[in-house]
Protein backbone atom coordinates (compact mmCIF):
# COMPACT_ATOMS: atom_id res chain seq x y z
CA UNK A 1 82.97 -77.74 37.32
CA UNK A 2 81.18 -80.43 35.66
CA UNK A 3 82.42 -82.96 33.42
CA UNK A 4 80.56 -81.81 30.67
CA UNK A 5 81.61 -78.50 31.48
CA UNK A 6 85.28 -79.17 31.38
CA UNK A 7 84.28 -81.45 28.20
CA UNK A 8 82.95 -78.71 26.21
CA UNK A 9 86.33 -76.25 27.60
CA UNK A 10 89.07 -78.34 26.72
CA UNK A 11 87.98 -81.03 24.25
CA UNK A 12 84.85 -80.85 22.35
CA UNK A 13 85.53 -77.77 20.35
CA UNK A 14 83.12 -78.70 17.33
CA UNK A 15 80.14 -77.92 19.68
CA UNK A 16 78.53 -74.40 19.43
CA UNK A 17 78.25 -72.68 22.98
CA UNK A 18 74.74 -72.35 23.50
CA UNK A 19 74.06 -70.12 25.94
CA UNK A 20 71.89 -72.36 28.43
CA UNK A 21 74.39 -74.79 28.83
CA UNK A 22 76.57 -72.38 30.60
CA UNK A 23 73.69 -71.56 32.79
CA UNK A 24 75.20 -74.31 35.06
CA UNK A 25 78.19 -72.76 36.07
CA UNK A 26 76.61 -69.18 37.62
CA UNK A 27 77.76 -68.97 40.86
CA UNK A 28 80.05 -71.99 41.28
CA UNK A 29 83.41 -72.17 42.59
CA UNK A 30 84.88 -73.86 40.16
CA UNK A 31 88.44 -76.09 39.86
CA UNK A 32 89.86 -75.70 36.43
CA UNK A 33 92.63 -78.52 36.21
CA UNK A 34 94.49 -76.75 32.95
CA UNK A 35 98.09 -77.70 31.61
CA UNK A 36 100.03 -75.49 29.72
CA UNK A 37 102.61 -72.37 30.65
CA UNK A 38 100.97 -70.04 33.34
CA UNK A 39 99.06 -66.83 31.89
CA UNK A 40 96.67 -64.56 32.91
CA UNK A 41 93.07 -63.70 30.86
CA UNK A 42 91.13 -60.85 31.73
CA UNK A 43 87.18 -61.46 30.98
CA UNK A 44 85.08 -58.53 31.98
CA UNK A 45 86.03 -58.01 35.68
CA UNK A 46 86.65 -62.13 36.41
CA UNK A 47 90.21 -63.28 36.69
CA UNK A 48 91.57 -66.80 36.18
CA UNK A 49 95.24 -67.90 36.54
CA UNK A 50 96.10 -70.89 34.90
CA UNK A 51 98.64 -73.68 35.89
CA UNK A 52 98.28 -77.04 37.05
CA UNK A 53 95.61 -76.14 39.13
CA UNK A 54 93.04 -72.97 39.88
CA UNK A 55 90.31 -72.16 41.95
CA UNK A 56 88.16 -69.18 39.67
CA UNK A 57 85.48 -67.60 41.68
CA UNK A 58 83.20 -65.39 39.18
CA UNK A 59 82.91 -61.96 40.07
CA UNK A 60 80.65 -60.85 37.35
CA UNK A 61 78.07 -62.54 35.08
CA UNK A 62 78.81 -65.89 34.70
CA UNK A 63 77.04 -67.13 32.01
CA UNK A 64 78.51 -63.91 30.00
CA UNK A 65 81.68 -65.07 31.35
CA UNK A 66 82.05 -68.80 29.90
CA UNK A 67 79.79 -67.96 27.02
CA UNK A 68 82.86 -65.23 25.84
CA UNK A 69 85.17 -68.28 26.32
CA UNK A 70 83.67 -70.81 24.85
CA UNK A 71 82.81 -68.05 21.75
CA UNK A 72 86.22 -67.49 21.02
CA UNK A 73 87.91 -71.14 20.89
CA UNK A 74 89.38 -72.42 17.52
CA UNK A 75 87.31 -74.95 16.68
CA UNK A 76 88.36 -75.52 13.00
CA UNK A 77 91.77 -75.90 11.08
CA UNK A 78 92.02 -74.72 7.61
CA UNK A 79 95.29 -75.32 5.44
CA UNK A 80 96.74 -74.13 2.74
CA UNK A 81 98.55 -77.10 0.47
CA UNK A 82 101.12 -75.86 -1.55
CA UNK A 83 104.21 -74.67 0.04
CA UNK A 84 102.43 -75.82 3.47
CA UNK A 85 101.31 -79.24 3.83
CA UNK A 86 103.60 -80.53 0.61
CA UNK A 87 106.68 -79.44 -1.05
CA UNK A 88 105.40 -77.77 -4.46
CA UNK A 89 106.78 -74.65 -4.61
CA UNK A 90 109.87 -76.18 -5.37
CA UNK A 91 108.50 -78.22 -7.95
CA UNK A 92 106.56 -74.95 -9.64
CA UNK A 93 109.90 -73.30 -9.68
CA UNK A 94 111.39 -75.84 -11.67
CA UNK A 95 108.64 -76.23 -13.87
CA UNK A 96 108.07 -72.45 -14.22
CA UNK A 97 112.54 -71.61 -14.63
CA UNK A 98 111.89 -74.31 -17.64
CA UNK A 99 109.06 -71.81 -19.04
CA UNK A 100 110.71 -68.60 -18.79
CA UNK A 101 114.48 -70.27 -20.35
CA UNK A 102 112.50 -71.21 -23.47
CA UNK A 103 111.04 -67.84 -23.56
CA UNK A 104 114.92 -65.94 -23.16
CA UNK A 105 113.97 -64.61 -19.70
CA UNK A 106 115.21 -65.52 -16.22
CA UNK A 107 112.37 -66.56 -13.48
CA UNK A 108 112.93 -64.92 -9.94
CA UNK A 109 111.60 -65.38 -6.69
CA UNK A 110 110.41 -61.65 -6.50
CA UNK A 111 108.53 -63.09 -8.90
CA UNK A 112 107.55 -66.40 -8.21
CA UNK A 113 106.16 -64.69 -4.42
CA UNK A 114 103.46 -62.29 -6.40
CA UNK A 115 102.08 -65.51 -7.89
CA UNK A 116 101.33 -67.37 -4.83
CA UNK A 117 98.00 -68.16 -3.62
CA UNK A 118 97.00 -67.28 -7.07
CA UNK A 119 94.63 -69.46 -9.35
CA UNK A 120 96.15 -71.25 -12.05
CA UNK A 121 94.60 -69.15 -14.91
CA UNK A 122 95.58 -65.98 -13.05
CA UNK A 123 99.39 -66.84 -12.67
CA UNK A 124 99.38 -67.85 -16.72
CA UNK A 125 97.90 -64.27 -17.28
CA UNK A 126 100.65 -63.02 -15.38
CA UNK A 127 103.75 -64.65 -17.16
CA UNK A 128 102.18 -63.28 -20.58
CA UNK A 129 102.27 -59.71 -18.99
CA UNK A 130 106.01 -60.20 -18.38
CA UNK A 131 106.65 -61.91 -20.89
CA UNK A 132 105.20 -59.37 -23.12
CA UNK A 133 103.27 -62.10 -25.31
CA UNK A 134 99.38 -63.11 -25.69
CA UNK A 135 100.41 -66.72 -25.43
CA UNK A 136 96.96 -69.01 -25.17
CA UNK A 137 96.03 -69.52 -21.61
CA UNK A 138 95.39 -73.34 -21.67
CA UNK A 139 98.56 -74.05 -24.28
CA UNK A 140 100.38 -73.14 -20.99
CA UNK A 141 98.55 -74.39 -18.87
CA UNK A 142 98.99 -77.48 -20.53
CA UNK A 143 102.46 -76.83 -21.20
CA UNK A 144 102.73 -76.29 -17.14
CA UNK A 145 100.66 -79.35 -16.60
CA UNK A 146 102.68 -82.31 -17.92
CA UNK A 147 105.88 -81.17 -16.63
CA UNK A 148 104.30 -80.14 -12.85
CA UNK A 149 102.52 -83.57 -12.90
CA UNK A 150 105.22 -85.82 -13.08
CA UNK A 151 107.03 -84.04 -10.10
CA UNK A 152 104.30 -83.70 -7.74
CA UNK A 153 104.51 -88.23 -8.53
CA UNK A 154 108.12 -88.37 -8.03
CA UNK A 155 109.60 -86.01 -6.12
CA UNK A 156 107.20 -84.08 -4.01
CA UNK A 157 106.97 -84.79 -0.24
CA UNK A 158 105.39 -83.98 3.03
CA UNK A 159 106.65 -80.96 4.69
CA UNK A 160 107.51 -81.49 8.36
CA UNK A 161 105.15 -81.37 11.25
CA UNK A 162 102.44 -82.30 8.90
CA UNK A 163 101.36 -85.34 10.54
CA UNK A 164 102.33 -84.41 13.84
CA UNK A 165 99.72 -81.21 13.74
CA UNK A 166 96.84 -83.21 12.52
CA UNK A 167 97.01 -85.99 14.99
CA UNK A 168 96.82 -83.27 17.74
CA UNK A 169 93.82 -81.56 15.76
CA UNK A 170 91.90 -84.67 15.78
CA UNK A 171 92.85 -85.18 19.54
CA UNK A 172 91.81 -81.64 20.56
CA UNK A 173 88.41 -82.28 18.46
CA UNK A 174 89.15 -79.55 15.90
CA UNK A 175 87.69 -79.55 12.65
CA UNK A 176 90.13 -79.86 9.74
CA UNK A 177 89.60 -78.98 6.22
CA UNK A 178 91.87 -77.52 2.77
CA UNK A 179 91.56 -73.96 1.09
CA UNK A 180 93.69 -74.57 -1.58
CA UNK A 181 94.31 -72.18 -4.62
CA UNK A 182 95.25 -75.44 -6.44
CA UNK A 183 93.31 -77.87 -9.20
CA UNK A 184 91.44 -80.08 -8.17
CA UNK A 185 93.42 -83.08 -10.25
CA UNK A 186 96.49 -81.53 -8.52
CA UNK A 187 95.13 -82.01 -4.87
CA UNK A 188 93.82 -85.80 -5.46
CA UNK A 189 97.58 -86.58 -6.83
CA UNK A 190 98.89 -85.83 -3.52
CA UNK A 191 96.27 -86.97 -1.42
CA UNK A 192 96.08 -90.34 -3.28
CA UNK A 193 99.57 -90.37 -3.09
CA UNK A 194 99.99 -89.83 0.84
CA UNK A 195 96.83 -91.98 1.52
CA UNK A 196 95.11 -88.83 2.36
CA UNK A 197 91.54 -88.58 1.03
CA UNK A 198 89.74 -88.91 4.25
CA UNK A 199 91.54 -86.80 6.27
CA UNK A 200 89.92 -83.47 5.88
CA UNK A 201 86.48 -82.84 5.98
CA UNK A 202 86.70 -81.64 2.59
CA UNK A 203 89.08 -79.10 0.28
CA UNK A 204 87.76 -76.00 -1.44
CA UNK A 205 90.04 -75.87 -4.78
CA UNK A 206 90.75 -73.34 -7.15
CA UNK A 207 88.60 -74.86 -9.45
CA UNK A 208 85.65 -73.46 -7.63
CA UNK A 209 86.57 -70.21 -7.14
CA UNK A 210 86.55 -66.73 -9.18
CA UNK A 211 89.22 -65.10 -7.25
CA UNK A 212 92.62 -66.36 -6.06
CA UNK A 213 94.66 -65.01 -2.67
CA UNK A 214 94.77 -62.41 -1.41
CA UNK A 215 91.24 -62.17 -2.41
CA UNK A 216 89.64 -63.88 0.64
CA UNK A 217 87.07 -65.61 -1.38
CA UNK A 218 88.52 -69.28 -0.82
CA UNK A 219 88.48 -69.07 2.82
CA UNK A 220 85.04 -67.19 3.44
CA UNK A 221 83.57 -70.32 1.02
CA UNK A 222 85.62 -72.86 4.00
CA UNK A 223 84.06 -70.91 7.11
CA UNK A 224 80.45 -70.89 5.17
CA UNK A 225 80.91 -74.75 4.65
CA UNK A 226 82.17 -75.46 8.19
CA UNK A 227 79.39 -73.18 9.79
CA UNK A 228 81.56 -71.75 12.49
CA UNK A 229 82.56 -68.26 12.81
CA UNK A 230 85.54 -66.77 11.40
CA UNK A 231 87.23 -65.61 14.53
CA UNK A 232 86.69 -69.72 15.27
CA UNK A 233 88.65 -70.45 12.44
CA UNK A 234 92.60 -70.55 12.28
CA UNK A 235 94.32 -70.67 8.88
CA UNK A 236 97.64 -71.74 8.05
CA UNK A 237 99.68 -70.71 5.47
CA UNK A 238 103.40 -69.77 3.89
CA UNK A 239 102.82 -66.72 1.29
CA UNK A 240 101.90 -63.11 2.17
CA UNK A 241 99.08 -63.69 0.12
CA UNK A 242 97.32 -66.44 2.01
CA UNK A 243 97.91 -65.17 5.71
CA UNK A 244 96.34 -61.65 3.77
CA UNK A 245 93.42 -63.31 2.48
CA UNK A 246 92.87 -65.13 5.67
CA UNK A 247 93.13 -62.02 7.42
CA UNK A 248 90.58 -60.07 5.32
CA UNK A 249 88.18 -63.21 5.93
CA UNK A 250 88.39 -62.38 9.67
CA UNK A 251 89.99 -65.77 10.78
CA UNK A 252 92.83 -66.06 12.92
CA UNK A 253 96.32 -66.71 10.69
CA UNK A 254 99.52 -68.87 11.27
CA UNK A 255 102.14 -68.08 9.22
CA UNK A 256 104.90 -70.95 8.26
CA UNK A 257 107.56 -68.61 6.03
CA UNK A 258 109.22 -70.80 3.13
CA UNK A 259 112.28 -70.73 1.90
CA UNK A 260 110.67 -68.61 -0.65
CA UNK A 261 108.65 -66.27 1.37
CA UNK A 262 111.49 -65.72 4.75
CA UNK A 263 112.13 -62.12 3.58
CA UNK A 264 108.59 -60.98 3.16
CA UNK A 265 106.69 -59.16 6.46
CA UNK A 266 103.93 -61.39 8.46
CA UNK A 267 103.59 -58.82 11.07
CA UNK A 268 99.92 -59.14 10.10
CA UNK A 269 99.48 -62.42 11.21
CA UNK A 270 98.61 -63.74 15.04
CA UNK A 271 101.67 -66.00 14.83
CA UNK A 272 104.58 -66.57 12.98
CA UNK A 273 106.40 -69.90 13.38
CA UNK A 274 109.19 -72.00 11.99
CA UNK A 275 107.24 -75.18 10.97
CA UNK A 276 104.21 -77.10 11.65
CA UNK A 277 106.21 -78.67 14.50
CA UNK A 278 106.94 -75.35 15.77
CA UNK A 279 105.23 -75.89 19.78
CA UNK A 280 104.10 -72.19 19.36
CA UNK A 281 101.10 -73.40 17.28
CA UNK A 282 99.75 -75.86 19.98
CA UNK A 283 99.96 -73.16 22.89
CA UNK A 284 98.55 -70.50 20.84
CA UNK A 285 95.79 -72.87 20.22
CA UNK A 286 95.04 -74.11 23.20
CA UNK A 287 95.37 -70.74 25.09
């Protein structure tokens, strides 16, 4: 196999898979030095074992062969923020136990997990329904705001893993960007904070969206703006909502459960792990 071949297999995942560059490869013996656990991968009527070491002689169509490969690699990243990448939830339950107290009711986690994923506008419509009141939307917003600010400066932090997964992303070549329900003002707090902003090749916020999770809206917008295919795509997140909406925008989901989502059912996603340490991610990409 060619180095360029092997390049464009292991490493340089950004790269589309034209078709002509796998020309090369029909009717080669080829030596696919591949590290991981062994596994087995049935494409068409070829068979390739990997270990530390193969030898892969193509029984079919070659060039239909690699070109399925190379087709279905994750080649881009796409996070969630809240809950995922940073601490907030815990934050937005203190903030939002605050709000219901004043109002005589008590604030659950049933109900704090049907307003995740959701835009900010959309979860203030949604206390007023329990609440029973027509309270204005941006007097609690604003309300929200002041209190939620001050945390996400003092007492929110990285979740672990965080730094760990990038660094591999950017080693492996794989495109990294943010589909955060989220305000914008809210994202460039922690980002400024954590010395962030140039990490991701950008963020879609809730600010420019009409529809929050499980709507898939947010992450068809990231796949349009990274120009890759969805099935290319792998999203992480830690509420039902966001591994649903990534799911209905035909990407491949991770699921990291919070403390506040544990107890809800991620049998939809591709994988289910404990953090973004979790060596499960790594494999499952790299398989």
């Amino acid at each position: 196999m060619t180095k360029t071949g092997e390049k464009m297999y292991r490493r340089h995942r950004k790269i589309p898979a034209p078709k002509e560059r796998v020309k090369e490869y029909h009717r080669e013996k080829i030596r696919l030095p591949i590290e991981g656990s062994r596994r087995t991968r049935q494409r068409k009527e070829s068979r390739f074992v990997t270990g530390d070491a193969v030898d892969i002689i193509p029984l079919c169509n070659t060039t239909e062969f690699f070109y399925d490969i190379l087709i279905n690699m994750i080649k881009a990243a796409i996070f969630d923020m809240d809950g995922l990448m940073f601490d907030t939830e815990s934050a937005y339950s203190v903030v939002q136990t605050g709000m219901f107290i004043q109002r005589g009711m008590t604030f659950t986690n049933d109900i704090k997990r049907t307003f995740m994923g959701k835009r900010a506008r959309e979860v203030m419509e949604a206390l007023n329904a329990i609440w029973g009141r027509n309270e204005d939307i941006d007097a609690l917003l604003e309300e929200q705001d002041e209190e939620l600010v001050r945390a996400y400066r003092d007492s929110v932090e990285k979740l672990p893993g965080l730094d760990n997964l990038l660094g591999f992303l950017e080693e492996e070549g794989i495109r990294k960007c943010v589909g955060t329900s989220s305000r914008k003002f809210l994202v460039d707090i922690l980002f400024e904070k954590f010395g962030m902003e140039h990490e991701f090749e950008f963020v879609v916020t809730g600010d420019g969206i009409k529809k929050g999770k499980p709507d898939p809206e947010i992450y068809i917008a990231c796949i349009s703006q990274l120009g890759v295919l969805p099935e290319e795509c792998i999203v992480f997140e830690d509420s039902l909502n966001g591994i649903k909406a990534a799911r209905a925008a035909g990407c491949r989901a991770c699921a990291i459960p919070s403390e506040y989502t544990k107890d809800e059912d991620f049998s939809i996603a591709d994988i289910v792990c404990n953090s973004l340490d979790d060596k499960r991610i790594r494999e499952f990409i790299m398989a």
